[in-house]
C-alpha atoms as a PDB file:
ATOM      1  CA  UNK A   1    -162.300 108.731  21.426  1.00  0.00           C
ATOM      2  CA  UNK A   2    -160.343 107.259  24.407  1.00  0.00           C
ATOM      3  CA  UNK A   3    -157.307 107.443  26.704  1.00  0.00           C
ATOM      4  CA  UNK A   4    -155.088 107.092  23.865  1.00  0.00           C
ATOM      5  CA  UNK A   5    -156.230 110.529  22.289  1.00  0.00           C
ATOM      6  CA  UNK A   6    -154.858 113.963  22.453  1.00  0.00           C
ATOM      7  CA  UNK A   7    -156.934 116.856  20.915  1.00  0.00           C
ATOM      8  CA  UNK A   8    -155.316 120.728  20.406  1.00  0.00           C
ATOM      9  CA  UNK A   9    -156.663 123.632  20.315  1.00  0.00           C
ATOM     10  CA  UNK A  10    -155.239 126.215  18.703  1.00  0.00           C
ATOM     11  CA  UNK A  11    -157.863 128.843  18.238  1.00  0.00           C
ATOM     12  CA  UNK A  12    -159.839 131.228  20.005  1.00  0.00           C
ATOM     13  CA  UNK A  13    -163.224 128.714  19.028  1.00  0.00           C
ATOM     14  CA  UNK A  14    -163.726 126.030  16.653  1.00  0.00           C
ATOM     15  CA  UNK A  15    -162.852 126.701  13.145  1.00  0.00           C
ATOM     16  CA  UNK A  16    -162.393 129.964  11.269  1.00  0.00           C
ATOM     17  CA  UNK A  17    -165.678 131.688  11.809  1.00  0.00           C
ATOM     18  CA  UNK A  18    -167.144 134.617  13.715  1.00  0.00           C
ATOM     19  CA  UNK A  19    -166.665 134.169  17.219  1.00  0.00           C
ATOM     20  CA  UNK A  20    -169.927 133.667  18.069  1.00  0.00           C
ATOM     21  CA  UNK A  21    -170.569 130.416  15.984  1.00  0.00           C
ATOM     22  CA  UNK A  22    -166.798 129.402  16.788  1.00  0.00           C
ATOM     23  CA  UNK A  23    -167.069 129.632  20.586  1.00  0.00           C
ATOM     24  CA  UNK A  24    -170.554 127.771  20.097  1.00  0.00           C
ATOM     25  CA  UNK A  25    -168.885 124.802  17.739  1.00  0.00           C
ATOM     26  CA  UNK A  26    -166.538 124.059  20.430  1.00  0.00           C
ATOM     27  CA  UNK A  27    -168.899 124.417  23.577  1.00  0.00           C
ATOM     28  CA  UNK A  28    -171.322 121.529  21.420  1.00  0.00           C
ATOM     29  CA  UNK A  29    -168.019 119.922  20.697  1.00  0.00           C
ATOM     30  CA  UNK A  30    -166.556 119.806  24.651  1.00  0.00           C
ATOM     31  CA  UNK A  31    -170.032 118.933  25.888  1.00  0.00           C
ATOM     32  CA  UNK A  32    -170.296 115.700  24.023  1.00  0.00           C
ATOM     33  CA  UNK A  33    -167.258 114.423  24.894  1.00  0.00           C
ATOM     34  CA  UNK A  34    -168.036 115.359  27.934  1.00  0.00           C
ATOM     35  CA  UNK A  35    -171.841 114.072  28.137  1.00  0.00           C
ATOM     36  CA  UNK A  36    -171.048 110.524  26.236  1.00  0.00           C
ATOM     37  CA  UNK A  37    -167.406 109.956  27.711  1.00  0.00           C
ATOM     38  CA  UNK A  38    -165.668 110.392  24.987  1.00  0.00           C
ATOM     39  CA  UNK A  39    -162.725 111.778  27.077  1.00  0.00           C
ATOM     40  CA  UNK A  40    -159.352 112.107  25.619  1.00  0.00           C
ATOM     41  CA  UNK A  41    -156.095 111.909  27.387  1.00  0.00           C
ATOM     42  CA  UNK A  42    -155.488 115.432  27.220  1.00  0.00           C
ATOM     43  CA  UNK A  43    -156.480 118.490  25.695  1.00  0.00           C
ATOM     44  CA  UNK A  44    -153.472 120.972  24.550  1.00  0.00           C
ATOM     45  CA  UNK A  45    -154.301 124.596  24.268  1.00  0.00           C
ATOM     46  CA  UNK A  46    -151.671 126.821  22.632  1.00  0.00           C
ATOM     47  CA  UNK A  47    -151.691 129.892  19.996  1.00  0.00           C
ATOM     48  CA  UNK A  48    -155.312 131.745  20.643  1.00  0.00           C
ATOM     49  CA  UNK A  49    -156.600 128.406  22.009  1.00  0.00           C
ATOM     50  CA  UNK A  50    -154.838 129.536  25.433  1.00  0.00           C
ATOM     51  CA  UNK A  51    -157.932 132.021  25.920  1.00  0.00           C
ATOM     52  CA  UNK A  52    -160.601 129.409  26.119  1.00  0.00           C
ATOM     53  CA  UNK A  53    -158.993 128.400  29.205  1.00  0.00           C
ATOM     54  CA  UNK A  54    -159.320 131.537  30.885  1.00  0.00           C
ATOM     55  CA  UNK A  55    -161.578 133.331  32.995  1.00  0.00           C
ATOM     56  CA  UNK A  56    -164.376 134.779  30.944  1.00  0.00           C
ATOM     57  CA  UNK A  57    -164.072 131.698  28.664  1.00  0.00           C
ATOM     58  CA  UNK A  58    -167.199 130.640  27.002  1.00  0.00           C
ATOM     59  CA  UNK A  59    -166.151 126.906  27.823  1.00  0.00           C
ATOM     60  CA  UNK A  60    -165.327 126.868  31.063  1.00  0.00           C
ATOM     61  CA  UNK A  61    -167.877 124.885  32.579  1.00  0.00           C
ATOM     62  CA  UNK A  62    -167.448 122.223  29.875  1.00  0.00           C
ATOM     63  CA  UNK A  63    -163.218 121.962  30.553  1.00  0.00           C
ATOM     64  CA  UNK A  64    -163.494 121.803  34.538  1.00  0.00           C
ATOM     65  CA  UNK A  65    -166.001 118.632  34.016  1.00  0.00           C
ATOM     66  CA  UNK A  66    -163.498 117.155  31.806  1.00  0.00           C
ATOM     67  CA  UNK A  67    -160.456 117.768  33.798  1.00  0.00           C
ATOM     68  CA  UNK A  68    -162.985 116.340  36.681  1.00  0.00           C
ATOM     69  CA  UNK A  69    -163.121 113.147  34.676  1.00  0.00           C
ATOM     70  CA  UNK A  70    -159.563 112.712  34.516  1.00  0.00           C
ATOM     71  CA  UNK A  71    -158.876 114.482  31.229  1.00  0.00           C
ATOM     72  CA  UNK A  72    -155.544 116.746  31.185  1.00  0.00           C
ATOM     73  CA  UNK A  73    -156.059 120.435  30.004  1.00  0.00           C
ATOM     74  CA  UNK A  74    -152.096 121.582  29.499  1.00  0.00           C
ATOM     75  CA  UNK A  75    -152.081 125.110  29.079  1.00  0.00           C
ATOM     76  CA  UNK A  76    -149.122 126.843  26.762  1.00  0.00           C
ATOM     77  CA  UNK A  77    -147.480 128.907  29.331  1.00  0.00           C
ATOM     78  CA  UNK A  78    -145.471 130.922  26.996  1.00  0.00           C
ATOM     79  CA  UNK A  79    -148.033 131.408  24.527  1.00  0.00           C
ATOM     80  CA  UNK A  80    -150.521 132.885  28.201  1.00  0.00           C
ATOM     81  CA  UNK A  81    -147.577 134.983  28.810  1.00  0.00           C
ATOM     82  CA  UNK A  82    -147.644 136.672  25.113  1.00  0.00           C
ATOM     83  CA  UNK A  83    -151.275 138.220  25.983  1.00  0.00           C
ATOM     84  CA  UNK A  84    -150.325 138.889  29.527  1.00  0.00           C
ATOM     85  CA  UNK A  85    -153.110 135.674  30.634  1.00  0.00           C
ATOM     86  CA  UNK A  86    -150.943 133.582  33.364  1.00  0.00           C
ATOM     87  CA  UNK A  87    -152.857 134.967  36.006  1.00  0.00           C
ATOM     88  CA  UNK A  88    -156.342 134.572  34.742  1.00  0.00           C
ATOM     89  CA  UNK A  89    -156.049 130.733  33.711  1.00  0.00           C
ATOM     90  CA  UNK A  90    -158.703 129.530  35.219  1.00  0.00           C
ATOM     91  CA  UNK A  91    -158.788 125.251  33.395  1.00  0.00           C
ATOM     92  CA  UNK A  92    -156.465 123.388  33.705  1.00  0.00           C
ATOM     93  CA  UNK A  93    -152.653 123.858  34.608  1.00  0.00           C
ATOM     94  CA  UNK A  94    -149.986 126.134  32.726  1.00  0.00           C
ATOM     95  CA  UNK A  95    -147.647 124.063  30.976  1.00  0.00           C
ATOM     96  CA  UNK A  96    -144.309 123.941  28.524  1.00  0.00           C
ATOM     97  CA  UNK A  97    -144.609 123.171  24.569  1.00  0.00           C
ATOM     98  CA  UNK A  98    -141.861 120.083  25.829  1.00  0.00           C
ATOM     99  CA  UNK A  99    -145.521 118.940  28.058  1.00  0.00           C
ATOM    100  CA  UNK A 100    -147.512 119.219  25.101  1.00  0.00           C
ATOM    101  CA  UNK A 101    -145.202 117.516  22.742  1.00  0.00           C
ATOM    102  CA  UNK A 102    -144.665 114.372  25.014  1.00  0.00           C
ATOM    103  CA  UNK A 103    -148.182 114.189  25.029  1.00  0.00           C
ATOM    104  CA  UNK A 104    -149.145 114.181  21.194  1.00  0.00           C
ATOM    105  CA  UNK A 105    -145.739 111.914  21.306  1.00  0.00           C
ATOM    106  CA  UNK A 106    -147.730 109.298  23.217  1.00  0.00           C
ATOM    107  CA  UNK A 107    -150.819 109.760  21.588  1.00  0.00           C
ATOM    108  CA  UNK A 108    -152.359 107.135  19.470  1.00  0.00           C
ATOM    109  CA  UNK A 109    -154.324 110.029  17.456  1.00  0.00           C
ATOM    110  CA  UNK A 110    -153.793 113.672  17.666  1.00  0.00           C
ATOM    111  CA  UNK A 111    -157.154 115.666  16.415  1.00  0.00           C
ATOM    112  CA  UNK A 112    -156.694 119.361  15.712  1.00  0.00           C
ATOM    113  CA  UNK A 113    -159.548 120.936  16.500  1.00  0.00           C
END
């Protein structure tokens, strides 16, 4: 991957499994982009994929290294307000669905995760 990708997350984990293996899939999955700089442009959380980004999150550690690195974590704002999450973000930075569109927009690859 590079600068000119954008990946989204739109679930609570990676993929449609139990929790346990989903939240493990995308902790592997963060780590080596993370550990082989692989680092997108930005990653978009929205839907479910808004509580990975929270405090509790199984992937914390593994989003504040990217965002470290330079990588944008954008944050549905609306979709933190639905489960009442604004206040315990805890990656990245709250953002508007016109943020994440302008950034899939300018995206050479989008990779739904």
């Amino acid at each position: 991957m590079n600068d000119a990708t954008v990946i989204v997350i739109n679930h609570h984990g990676m993929g449609q499994a139990e929790p346990e293996l989903s939240h493990k899939l995308v902790k592997t999955f963060l780590n080596i982009l993370d550990l082989d700089d692989r680092l997108p442009r930005a990653i978009c959380f929205y839907a479910d994929g808004v509580k990975l980004a929270v405090a509790g999150s199984p992937v914390l550690e593994e989003l504040e290294s990217l965002a470290g690195k330079g990588v944008a974590l954008i944050v549905c704002t609306t979709c933190l307000n639905h489960f009442g999450m604004l206040e315990e973000l805890a990656a990245g930075t709250a953002g508007s669905m016109k943020e994440i569109v302008e950034a899939q927009d300018a995206a050479a690859k989008v990779i739904t995760l």
